[in-house]
N, C-alpha and C. Protein backbone atom coordinates (compact mmCIF):
# COMPACT_ATOMS: atom_id res chain seq x y z
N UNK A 1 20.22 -1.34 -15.83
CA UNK A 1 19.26 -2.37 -16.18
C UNK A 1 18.50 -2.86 -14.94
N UNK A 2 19.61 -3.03 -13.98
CA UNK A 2 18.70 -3.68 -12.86
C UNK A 2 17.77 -2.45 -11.75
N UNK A 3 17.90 -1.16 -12.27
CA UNK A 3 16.82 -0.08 -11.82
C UNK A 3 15.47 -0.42 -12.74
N UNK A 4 15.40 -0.70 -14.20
CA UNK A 4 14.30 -0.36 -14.83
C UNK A 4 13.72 -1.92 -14.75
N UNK A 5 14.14 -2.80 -14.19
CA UNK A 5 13.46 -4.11 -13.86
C UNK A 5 12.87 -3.91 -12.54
N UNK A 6 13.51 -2.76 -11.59
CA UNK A 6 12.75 -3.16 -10.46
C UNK A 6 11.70 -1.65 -10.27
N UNK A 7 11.76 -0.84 -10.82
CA UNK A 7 10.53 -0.12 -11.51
C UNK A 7 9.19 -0.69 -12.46
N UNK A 8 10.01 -1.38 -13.15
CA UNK A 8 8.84 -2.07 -13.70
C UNK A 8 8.26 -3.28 -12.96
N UNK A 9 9.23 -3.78 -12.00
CA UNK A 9 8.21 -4.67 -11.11
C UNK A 9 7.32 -3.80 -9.92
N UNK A 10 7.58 -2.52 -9.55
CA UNK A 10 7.00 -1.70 -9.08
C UNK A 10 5.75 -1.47 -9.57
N UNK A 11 5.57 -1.46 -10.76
CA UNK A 11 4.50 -0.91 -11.42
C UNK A 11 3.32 -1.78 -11.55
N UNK A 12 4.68 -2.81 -11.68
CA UNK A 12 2.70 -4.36 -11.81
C UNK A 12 2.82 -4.31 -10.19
N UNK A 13 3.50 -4.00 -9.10
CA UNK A 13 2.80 -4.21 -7.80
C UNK A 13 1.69 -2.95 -7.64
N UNK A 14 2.21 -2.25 -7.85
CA UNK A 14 1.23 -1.07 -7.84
C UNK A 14 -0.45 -1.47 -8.44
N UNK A 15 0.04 -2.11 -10.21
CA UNK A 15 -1.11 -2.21 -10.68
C UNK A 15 -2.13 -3.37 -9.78
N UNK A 16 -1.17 -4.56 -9.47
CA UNK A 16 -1.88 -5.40 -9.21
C UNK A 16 -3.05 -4.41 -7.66
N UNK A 17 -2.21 -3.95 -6.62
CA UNK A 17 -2.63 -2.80 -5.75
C UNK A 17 -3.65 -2.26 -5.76
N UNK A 18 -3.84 -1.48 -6.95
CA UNK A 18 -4.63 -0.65 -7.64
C UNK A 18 -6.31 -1.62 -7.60
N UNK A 19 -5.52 -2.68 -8.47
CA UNK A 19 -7.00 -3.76 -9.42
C UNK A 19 -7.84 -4.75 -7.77
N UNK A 20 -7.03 -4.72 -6.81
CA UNK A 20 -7.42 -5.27 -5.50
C UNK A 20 -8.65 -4.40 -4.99
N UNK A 21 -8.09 -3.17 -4.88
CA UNK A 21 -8.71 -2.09 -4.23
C UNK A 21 -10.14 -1.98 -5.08
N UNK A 22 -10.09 -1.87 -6.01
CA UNK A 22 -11.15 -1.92 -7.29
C UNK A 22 -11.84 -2.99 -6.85
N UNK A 23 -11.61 -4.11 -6.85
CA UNK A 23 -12.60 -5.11 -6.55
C UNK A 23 -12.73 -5.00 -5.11
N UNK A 24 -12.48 -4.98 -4.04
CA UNK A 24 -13.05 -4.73 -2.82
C UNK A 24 -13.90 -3.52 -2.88
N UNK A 25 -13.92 -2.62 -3.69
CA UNK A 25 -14.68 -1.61 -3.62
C UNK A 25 -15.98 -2.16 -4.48
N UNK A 26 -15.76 -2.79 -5.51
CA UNK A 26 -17.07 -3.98 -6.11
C UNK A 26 -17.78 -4.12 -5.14
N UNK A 27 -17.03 -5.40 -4.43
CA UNK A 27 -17.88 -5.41 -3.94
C UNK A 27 -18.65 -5.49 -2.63
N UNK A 28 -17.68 -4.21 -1.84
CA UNK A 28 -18.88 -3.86 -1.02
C UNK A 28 -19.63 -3.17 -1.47
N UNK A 29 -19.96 -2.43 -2.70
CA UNK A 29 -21.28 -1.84 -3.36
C UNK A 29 -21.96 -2.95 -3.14
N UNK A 30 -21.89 -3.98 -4.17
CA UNK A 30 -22.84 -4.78 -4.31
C UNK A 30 -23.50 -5.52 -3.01
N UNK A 31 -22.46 -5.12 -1.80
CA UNK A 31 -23.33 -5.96 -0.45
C UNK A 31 -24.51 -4.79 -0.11
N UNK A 32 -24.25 -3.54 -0.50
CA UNK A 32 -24.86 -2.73 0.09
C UNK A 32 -26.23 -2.22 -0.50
N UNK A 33 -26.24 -2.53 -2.23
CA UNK A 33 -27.19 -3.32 -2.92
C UNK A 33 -27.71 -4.49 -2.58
N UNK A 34 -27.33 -5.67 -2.56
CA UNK A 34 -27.73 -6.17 -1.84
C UNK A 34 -28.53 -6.51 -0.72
N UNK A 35 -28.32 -5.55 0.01
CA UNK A 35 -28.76 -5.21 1.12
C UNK A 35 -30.08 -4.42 0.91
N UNK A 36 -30.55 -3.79 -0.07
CA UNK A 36 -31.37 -2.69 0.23
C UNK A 36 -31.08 -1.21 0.08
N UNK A 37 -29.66 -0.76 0.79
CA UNK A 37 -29.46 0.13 0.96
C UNK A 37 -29.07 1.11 -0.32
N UNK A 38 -29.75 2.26 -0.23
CA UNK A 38 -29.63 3.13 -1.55
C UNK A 38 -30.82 2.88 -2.73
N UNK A 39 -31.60 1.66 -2.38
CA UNK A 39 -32.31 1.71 -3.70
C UNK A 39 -33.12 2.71 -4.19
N UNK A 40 -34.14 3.03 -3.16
CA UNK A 40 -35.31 4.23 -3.30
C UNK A 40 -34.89 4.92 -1.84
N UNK A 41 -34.70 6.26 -1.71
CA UNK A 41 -34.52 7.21 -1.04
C UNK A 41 -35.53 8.26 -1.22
N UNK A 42 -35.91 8.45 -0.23
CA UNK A 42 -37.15 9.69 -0.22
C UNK A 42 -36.24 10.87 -0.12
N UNK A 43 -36.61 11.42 -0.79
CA UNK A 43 -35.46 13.07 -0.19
C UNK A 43 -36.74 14.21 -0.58
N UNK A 44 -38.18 14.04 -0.43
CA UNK A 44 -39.19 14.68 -0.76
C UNK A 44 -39.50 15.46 0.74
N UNK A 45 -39.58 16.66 0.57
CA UNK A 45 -39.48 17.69 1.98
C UNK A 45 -40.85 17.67 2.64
């Protein structure tokens, strides 16, 4: 019993882990939007 309690608290650390990373990845997109960067790109030769 006391393995599958601390697996399953493994799992919400993981998830919580997971859902952090996700939002720091938010939002440095959005600074980088923000910013300008990426909007219109010339890639015309």
């Amino acid at each position: 019993m006391a393995m599958a309690a601390k697996m399953l608290k493994m799992n919400a650390e993981q998830g919580a882990a997971v859902a952090n990373l996700i939002d720091a990845a938010q939002q440095n997109l959005q600074a980088l939007t923000a910013a300008g960067v990426g909007q219109s790109v010339d890639i015309s030769a």
